[in-house]
Protein backbone atom coordinates (compact mmCIF):
# COMPACT_ATOMS: atom_id res chain seq x y z
CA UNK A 1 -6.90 14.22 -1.54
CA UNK A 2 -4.19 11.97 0.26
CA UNK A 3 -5.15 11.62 3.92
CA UNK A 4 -1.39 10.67 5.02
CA UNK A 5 1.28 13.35 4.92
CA UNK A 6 2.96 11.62 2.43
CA UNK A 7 1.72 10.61 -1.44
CA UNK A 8 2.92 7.06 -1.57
CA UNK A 9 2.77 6.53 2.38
CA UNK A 10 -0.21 3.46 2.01
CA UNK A 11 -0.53 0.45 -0.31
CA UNK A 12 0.32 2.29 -3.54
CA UNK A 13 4.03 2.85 -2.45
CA UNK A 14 4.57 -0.35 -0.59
CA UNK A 15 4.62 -2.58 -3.85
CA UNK A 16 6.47 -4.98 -5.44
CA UNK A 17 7.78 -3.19 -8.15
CA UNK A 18 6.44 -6.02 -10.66
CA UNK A 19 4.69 -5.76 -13.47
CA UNK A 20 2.98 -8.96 -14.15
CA UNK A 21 0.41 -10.37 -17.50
CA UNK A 22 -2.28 -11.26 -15.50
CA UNK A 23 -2.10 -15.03 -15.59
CA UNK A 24 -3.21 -15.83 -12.20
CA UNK A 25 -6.49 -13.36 -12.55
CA UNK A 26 -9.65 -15.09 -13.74
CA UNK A 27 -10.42 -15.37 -17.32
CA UNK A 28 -12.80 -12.84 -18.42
CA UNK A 29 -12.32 -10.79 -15.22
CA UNK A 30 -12.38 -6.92 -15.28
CA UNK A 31 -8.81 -7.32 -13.53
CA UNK A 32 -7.45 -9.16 -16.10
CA UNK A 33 -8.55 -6.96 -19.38
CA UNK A 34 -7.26 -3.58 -17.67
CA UNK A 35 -3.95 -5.90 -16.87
CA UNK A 36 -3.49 -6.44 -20.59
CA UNK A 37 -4.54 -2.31 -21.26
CA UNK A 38 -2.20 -1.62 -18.77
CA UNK A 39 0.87 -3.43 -19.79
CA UNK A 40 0.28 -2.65 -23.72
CA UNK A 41 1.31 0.96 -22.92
CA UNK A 42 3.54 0.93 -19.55
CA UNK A 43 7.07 1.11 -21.41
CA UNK A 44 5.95 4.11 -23.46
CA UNK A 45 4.90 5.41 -19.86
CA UNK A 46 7.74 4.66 -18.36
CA UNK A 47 9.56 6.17 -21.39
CA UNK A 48 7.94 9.40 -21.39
CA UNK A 49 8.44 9.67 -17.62
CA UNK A 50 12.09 8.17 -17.08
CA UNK A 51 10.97 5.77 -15.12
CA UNK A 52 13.73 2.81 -14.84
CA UNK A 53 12.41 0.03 -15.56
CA UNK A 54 13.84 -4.13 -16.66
CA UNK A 55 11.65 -6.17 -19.11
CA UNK A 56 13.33 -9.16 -18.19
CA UNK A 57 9.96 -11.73 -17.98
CA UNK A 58 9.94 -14.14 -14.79
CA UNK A 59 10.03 -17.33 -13.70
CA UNK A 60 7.00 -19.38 -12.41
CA UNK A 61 9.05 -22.39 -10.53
CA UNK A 62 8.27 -25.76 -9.26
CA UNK A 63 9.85 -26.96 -6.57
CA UNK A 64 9.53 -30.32 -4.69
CA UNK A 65 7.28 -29.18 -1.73
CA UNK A 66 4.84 -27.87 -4.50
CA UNK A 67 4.60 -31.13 -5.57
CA UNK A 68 3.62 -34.76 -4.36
CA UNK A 69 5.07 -37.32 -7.20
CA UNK A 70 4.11 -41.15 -7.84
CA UNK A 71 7.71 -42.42 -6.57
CA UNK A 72 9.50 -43.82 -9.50
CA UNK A 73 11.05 -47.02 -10.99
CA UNK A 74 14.56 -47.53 -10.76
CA UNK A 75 14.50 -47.59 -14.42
CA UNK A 76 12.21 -44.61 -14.66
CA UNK A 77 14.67 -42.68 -13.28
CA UNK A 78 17.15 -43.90 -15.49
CA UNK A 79 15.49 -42.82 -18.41
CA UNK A 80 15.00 -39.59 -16.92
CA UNK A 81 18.67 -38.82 -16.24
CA UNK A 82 19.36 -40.28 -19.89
CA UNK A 83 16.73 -37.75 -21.05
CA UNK A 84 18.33 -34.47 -19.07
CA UNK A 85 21.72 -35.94 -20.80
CA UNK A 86 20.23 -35.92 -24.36
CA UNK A 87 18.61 -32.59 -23.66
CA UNK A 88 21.81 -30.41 -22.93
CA UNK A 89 22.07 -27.80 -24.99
CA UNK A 90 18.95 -28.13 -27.22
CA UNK A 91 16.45 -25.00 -27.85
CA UNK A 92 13.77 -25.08 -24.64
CA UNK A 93 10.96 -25.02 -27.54
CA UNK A 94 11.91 -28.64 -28.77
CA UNK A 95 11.56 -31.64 -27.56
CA UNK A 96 12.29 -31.18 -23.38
CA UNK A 97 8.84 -29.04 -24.01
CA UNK A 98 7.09 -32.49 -24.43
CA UNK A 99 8.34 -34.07 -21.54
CA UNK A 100 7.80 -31.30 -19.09
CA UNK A 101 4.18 -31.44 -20.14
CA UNK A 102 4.17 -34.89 -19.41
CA UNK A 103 5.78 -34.88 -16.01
CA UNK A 104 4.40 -31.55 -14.65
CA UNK A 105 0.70 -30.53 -15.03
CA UNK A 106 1.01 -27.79 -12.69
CA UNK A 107 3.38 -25.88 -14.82
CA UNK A 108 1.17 -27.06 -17.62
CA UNK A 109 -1.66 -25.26 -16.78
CA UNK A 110 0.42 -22.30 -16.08
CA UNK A 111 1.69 -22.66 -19.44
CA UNK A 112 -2.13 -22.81 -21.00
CA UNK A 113 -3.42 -19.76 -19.08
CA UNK A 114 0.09 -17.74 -20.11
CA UNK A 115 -1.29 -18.50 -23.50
CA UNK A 116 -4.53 -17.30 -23.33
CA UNK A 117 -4.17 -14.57 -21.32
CA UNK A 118 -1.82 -13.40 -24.50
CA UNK A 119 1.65 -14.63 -23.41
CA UNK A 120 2.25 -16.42 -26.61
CA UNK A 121 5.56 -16.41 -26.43
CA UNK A 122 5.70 -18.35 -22.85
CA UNK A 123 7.80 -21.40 -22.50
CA UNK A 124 8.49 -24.42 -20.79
CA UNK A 125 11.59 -24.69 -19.09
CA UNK A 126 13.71 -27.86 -17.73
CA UNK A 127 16.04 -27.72 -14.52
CA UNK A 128 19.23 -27.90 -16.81
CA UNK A 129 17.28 -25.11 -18.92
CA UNK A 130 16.93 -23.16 -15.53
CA UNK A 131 20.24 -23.04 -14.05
CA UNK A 132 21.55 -22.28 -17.57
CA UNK A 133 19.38 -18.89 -17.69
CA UNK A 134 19.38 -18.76 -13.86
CA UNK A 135 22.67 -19.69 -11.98
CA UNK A 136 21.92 -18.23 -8.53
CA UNK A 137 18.56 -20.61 -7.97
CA UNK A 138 18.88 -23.33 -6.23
CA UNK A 139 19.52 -26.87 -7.79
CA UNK A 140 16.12 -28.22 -6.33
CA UNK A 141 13.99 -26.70 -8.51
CA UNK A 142 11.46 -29.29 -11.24
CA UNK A 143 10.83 -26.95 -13.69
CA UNK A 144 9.45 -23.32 -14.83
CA UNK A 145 7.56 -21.03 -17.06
CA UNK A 146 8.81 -18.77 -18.47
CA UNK A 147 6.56 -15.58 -18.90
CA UNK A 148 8.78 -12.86 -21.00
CA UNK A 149 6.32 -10.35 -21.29
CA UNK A 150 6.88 -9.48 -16.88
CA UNK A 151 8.87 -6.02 -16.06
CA UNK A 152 10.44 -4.83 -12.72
CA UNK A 153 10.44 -1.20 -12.21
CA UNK A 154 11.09 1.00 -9.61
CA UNK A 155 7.91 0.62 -6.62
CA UNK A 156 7.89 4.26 -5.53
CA UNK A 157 8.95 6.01 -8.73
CA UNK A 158 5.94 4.71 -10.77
CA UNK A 159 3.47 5.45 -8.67
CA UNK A 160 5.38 9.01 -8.50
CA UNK A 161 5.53 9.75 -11.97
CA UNK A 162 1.53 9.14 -12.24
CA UNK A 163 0.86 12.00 -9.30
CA UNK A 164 3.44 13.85 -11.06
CA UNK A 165 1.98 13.28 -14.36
CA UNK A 166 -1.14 14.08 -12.96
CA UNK A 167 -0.35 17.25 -11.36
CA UNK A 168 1.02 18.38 -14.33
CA UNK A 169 -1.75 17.38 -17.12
CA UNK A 170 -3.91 19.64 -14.23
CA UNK A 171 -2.41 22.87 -14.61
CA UNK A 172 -2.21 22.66 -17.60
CA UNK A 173 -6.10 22.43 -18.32
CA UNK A 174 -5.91 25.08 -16.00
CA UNK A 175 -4.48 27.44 -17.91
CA UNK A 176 -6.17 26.47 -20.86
CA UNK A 177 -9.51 27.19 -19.21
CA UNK A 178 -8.31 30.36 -18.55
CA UNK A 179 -7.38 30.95 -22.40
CA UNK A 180 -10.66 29.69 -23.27
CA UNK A 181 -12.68 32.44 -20.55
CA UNK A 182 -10.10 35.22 -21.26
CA UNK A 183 -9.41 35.60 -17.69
CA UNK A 184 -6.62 35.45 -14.93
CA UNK A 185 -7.26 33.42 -12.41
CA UNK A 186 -6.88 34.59 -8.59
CA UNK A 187 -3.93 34.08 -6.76
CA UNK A 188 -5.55 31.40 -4.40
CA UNK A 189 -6.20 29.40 -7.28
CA UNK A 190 -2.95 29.76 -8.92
CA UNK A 191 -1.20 28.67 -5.30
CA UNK A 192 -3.75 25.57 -5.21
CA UNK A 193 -1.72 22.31 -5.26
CA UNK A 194 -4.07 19.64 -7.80
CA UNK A 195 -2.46 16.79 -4.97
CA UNK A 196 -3.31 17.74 -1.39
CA UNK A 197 -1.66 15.59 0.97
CA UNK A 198 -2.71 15.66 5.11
CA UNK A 199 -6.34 15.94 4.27
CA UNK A 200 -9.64 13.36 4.65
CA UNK A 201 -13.30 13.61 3.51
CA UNK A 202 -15.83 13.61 5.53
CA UNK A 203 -18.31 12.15 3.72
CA UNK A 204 -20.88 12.09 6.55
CA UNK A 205 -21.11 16.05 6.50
CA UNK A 206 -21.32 16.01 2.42
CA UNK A 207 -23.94 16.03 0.21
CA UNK A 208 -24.79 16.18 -3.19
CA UNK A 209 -27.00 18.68 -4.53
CA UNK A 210 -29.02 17.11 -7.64
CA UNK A 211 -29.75 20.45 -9.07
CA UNK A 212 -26.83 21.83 -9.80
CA UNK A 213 -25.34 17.83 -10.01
CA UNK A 214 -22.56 19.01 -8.11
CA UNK A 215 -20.88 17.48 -4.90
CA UNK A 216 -20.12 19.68 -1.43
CA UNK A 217 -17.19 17.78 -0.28
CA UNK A 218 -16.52 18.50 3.18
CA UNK A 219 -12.92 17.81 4.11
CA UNK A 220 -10.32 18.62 7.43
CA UNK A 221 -6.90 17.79 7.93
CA UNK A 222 -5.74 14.57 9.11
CA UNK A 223 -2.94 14.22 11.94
CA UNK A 224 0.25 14.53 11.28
CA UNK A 225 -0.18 17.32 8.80
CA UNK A 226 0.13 21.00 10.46
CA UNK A 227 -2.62 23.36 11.39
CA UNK A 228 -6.07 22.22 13.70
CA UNK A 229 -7.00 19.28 12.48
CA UNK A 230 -10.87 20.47 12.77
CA UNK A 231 -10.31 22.94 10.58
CA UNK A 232 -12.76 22.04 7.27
CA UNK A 233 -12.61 23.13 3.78
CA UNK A 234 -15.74 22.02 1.41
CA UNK A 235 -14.69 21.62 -2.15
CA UNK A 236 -17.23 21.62 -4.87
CA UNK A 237 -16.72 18.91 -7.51
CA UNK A 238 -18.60 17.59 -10.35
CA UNK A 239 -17.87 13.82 -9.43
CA UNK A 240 -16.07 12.10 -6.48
CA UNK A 241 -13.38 9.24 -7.35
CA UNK A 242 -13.40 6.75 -4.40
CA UNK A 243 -10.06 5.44 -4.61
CA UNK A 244 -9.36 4.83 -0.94
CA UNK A 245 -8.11 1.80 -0.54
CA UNK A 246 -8.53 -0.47 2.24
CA UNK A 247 -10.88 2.40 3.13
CA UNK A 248 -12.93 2.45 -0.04
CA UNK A 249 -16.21 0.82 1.19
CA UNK A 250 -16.17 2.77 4.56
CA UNK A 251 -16.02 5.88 2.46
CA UNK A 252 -18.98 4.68 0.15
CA UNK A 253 -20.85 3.37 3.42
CA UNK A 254 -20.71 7.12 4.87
CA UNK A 255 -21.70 8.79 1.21
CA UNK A 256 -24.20 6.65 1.12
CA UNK A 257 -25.87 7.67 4.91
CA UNK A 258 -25.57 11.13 3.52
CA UNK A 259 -26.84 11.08 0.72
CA UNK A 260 -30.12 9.03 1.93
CA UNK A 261 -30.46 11.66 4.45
CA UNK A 262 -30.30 14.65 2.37
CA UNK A 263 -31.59 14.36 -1.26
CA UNK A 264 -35.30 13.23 -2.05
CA UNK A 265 -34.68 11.62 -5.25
CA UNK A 266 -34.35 8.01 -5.02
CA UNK A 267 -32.37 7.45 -7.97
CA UNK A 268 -30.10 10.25 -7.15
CA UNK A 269 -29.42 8.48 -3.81
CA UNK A 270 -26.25 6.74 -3.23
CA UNK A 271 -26.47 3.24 -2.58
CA UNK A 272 -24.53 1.21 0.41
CA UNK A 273 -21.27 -0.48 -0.99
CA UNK A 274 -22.31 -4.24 -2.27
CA UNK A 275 -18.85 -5.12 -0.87
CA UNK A 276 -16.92 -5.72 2.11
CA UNK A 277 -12.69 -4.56 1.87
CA UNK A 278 -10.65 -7.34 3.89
CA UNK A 279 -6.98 -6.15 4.87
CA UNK A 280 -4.58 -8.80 3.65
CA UNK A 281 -0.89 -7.77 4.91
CA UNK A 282 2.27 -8.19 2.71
CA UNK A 283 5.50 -8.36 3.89
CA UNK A 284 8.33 -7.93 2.17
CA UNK A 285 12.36 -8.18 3.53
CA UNK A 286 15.19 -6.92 1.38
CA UNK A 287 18.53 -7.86 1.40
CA UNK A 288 21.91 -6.33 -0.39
CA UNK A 289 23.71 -8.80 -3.19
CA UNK A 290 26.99 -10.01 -1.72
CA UNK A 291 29.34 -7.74 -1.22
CA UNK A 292 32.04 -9.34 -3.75
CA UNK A 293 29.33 -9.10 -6.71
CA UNK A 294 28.07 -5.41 -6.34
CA UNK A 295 28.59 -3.68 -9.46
CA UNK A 296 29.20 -0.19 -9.70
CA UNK A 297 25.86 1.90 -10.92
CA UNK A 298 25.91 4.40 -14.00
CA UNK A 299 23.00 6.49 -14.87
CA UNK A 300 22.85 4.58 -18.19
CA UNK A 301 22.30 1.19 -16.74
CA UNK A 302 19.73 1.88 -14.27
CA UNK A 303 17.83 3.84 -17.26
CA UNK A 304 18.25 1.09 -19.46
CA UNK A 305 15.33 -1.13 -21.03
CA UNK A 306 16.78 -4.58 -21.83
CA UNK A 307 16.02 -6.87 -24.02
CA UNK A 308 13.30 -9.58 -22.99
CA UNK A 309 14.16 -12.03 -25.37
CA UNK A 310 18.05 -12.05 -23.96
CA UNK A 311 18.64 -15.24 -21.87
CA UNK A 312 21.62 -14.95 -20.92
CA UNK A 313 22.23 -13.51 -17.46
CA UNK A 314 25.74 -12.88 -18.10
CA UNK A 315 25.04 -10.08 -20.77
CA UNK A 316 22.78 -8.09 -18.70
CA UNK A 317 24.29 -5.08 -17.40
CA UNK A 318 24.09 -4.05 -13.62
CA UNK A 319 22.92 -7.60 -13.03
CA UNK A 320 25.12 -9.95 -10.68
CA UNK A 321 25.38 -13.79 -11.38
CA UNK A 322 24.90 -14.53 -7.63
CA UNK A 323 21.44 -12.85 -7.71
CA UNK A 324 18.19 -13.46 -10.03
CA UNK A 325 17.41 -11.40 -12.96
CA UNK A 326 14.17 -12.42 -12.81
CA UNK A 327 11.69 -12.85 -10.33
CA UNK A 328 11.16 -16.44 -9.04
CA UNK A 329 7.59 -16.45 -7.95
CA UNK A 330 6.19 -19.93 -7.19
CA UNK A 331 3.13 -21.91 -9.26
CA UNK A 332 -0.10 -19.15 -7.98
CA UNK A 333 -3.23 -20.87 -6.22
CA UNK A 334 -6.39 -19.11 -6.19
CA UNK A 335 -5.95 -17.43 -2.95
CA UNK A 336 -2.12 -15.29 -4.12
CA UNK A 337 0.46 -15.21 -6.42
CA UNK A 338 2.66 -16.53 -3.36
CA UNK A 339 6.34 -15.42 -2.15
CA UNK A 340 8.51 -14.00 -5.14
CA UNK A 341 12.06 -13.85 -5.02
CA UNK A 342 13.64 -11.06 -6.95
CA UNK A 343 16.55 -8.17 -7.53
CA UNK A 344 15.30 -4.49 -7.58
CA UNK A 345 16.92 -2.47 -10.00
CA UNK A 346 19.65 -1.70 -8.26
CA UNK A 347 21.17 -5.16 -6.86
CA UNK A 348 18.92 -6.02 -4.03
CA UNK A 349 17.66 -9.08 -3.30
CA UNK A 350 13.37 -8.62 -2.31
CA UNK A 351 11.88 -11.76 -0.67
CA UNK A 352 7.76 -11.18 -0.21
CA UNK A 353 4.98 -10.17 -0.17
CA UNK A 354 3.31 -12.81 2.21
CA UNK A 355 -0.53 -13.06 1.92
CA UNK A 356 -1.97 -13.06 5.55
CA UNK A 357 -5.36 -11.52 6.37
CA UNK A 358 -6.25 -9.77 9.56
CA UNK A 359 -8.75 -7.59 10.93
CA UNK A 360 -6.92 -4.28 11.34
CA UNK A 361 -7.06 -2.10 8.19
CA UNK A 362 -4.00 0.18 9.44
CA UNK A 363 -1.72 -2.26 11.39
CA UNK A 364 1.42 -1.65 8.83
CA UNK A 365 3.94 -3.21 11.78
CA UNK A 366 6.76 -5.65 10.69
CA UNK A 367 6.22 -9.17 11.96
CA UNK A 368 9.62 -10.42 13.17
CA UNK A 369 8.08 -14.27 12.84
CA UNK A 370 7.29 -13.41 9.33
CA UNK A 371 10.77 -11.81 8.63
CA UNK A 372 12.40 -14.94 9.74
CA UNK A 373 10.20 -16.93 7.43
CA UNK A 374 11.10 -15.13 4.68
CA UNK A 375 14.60 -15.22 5.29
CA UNK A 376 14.43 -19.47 5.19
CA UNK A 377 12.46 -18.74 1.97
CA UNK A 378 15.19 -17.03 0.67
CA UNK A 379 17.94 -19.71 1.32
CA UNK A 380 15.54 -22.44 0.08
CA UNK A 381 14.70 -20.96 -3.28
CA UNK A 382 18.56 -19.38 -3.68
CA UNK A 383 20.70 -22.10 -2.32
CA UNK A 384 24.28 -21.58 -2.08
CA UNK A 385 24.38 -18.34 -3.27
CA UNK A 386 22.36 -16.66 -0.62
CA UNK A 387 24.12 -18.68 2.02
CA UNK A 388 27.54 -17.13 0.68
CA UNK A 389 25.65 -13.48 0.87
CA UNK A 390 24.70 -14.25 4.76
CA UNK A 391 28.09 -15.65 5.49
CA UNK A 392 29.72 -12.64 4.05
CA UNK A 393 28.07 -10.51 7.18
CA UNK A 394 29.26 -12.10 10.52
CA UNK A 395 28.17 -15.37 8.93
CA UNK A 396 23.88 -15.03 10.51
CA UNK A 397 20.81 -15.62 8.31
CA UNK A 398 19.79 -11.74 8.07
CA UNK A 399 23.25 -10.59 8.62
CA UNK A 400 22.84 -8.51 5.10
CA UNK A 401 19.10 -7.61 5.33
CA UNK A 402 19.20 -4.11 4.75
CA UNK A 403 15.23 -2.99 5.03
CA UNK A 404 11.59 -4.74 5.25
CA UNK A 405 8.09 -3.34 5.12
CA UNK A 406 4.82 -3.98 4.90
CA UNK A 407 1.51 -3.43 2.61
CA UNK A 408 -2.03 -3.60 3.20
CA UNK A 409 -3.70 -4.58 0.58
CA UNK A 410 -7.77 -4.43 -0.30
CA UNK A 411 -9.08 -7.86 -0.65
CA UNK A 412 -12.45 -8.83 -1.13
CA UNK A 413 -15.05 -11.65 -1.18
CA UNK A 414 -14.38 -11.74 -4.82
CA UNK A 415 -11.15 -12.71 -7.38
CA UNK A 416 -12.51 -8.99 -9.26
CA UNK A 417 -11.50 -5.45 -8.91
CA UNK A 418 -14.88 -3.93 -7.81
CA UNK A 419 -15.42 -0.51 -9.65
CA UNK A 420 -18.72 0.58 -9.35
CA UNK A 421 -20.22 3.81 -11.50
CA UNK A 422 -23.10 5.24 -9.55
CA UNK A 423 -24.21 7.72 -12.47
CA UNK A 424 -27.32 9.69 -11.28
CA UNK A 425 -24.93 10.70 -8.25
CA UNK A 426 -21.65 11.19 -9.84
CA UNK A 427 -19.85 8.47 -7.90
CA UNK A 428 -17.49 5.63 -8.85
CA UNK A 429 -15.85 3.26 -6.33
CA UNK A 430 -13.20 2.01 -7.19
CA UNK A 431 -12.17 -0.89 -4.81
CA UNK A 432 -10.69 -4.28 -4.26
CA UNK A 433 -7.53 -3.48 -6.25
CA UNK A 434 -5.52 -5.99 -4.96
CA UNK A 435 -1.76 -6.79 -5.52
CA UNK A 436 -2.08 -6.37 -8.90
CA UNK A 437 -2.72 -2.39 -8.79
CA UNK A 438 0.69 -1.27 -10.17
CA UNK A 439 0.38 -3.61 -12.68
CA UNK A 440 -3.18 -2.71 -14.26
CA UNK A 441 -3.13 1.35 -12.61
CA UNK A 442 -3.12 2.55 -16.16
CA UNK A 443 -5.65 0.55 -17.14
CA UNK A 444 -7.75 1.01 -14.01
CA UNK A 445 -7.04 4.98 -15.20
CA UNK A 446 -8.19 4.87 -18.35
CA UNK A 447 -11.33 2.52 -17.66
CA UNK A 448 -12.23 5.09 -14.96
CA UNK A 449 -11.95 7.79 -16.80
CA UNK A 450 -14.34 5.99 -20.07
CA UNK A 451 -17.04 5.24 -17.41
CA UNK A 452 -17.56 8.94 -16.15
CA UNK A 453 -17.39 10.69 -19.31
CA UNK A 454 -21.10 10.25 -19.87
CA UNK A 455 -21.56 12.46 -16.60
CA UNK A 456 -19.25 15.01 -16.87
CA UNK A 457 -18.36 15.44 -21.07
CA UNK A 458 -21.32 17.99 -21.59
CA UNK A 459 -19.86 21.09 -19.68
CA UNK A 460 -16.06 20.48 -20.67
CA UNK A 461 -16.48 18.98 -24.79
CA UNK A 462 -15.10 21.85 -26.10
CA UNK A 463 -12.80 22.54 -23.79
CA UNK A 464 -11.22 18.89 -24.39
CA UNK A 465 -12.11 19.62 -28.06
CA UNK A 466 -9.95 22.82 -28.38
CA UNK A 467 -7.06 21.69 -26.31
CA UNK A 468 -6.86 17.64 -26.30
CA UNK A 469 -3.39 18.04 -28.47
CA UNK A 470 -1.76 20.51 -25.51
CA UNK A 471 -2.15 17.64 -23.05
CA UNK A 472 0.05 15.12 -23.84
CA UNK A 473 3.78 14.68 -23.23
CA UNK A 474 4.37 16.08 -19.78
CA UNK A 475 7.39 16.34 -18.32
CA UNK A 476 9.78 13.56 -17.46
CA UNK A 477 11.19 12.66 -13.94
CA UNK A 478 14.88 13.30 -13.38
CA UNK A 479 16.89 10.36 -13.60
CA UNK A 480 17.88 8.61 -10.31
CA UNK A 481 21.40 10.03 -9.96
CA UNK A 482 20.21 13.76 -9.56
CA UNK A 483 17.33 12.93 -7.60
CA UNK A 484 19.91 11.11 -5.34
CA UNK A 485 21.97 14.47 -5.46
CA UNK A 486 18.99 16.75 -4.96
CA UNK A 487 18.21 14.43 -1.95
CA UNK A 488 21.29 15.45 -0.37
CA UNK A 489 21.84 18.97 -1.29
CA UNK A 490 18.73 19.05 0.40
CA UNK A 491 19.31 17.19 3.67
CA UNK A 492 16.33 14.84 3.29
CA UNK A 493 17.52 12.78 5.75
């Protein structure tokens, strides 16, 4: 159940559109292990579904307002120009390793934690190094990491291809739980859609009834979607998922009341969420490459995984010199992973997300303070080469901004996803996914999935038994160039 009219109208379709390692989540944290499940399997994902994707690694950057330096000799500085001099050319693993671990512990202990979070393969990189592998950042940056293992893909097709993966894996259990009873089913349950879309619980009128271990979900259509919005429709299920979001512990909060009120077995009863969801906006501003530097797209480009190990920009297809091929996100801190500057896969230029919190949990609007922030963050980190794309449209900062938006993401109290199983009630919460959700969602799937099997394997083991093989494989999105076409021969705006 979706409650806006949309599938990827909330957080999950207002991403980034980068994959990340999980560096900047805390060691041992569940975030970080279903990071590392997630990424071990997204290109065969995005494979399977054509989703485009471009493992290109990123950039963690220094810059000088990161950093406050003991000012240096005259001599000092000498010796460091020498040692940029003697350093041209030379492999980044070699010797200007040593003296950026020297000069920058910052990017050192970015380095350490790429390490043991599994990025073996991370490096250190020097500003020469940099502009080398990077020619549209701006001269001013120290340093950077460089994290190869980091993958941009499209925001709103992967979160697509999972409904539409799931959608599909669903009827077809369907039908193989017809095979298995040896009976049609009716033709309200063959016109069911798996996705509904316009439609909210409401927990408050639900209950669970610990006999059968079966949950009456009560649910009504939301506004916006046609038809009375009191109409209700009470679905049984054998578990509820509580995947809502910025909504998650509201949700829990009102299955709890329920439950307390209805069923006389304590341990049966839900308990109250054991944590609080705090809306922390991200805003993001994207601009088009200048003008002179767009390159024409072909299917085979866009659908193209390159090669991570590839530094040089030049040899990348579909990829302008005048904007990054990787994302330049700055050092993290322990409160975000900070402003990221980045090309989509298909030669934009995406400054954001910001990091602010608030109290609204739906107040999606576009800041125009925060836009004009982002746009100075932009010309800072890109230099020149931005300035050149702004000049190029009637010569204003913004001139070529060509769409912004915003996401509102679930932070908690904690650095920790919180998914909590409630097994005697069939419940699981999963909450406080924060901007790492795209990243770890197949993990987060998976781990989900593991911790409810106890509950619900009995009735359905053979069933999964006898048909576990038909499930895999479903059916691939079309590429970008006929959904583009469809889009039109349909009049979708």
């Amino acid at each position: 159940l979706e409650r806006n009219p949309h599938i990827c109208d909330g957080a999950s379709g207002r991403n980034s559109g980068v994959l990340c390692t999980g560096v900047d989540a805390p060691m041992g944290s569940l975030e970080r292990a279903l990071i590392r499940d997630s990424i071990s399997r997204v290109r065969e994902f995005c494979g399977a579904m054509n989703v485009p994707m471009r493992e290109c690694g990123s950039l963690v950057c220094l810059w000088p307002w990161d950093v406050v330096e003991k000012k240096k000799t005259e001599t000092e500085e000498e010796e460091d120009e020498k040692k940029l001099e003697d350093d041209e050319g030379e492999d980044p693993t070699t010797n200007d390793n040593e003296s950026l671990w020297k000069q920058n512990d910052k990017l050192k202990e970015v380095l350490h934690e790429s390490h043991i979070a599994g990025d073996t393969h991370a490096v250190l990189l020097s500003p020469s190094q940099l502009s080398r592998m990077e020619p549209a950042l701006s001269s001013e940056c120290r340093g950077a990491v460089h994290i190869p293992g980091e993958t941009v893909v499209d925001p709103w097709l992967f979160p697509l291809a999972l409904a539409v993966s799931s959608r599909e894996m669903a009827r077809r259990r369907s039908k193989l739980r017809e095979n298995c009873a040896q009976q049609s089913p009716s033709q309200e349950e063959e016109d069911e859609d798996v996705i509904r879309t316009g439609w909210e619980v409401v927990m408050e009128s639900s209950h669970f009834d610990e006999g059968e271990g079966v949950w009456h979900v009560v649910t009504r259509r939301t506004n916006g979607n046609d038809g009375d919005e009191n109409d209700t429709v009470t679905i049984k299920a054998k578990c509820i998922i509580n995947v809502a979001g910025i909504h998650s512990d509201l949700v829990q909060q009102s299955a709890s009341s329920a439950s307390s009120s209805t069923l006389a077995n304590n341990k049966c009863k839900l308990p109250p969420p054991t944590f609080e969801a705090r809306p922390r906006r991200g805003q993001y501003v994207i601009f088009a490459a200048p003008k002179e530097t767009i390159l024409q797209s072909n299917t085979a480009s866009q659908q193209q995984t390159f090669n991570n190990n590839n530094n040089n920009p030049a040899s990348w297809p579909h990829v302008p010199n005048t904007i990054p091929t990787r994302p330049i996100q700055p050092v993290p801190s322990q409160f975000t992973k900070g402003i990221f500057v980045y090309s989509t896969l298909y030669d934009q230029i995406v400054v954001g997300p910001t990091a602010q919190d608030q109290m609204s949990r739906n107040d999606d609007a576009v800041d125009s303070n925060v836009r004009k922030t982002l746009m100075e963050h932009a010309l800072r980190i890109l230099g020149p080469s931005f300035h050149a794309a702004a000049d190029a449209n009637n010569n204003e900062v913004g001139g070529n901004m060509v769409g912004e938006y915003v996401g509102i993401r679930p932070g908690t109290s904690s650095r920790d996803y919180q998914i909590h199983l409630h097994p005697y009630s069939n419940f699981i919460t999963v909450g406080g996914i924060r901007s790492t959700g795209l990243t770890a969602s197949l993990g987060i799937g998976r781990h989900v999935v593991q911790c409810l099997l106890p509950s619900i394997v009995a009735a359905s083991s053979s069933l999964a038994a006898s048909g576990s093989s038909s499930l895999h494989s479903p059916s691939p999105l079309p590429t970008v160039k006929e959904m583009v076409d469809q889009f039109h021969q349909r009049n979708d705006g």
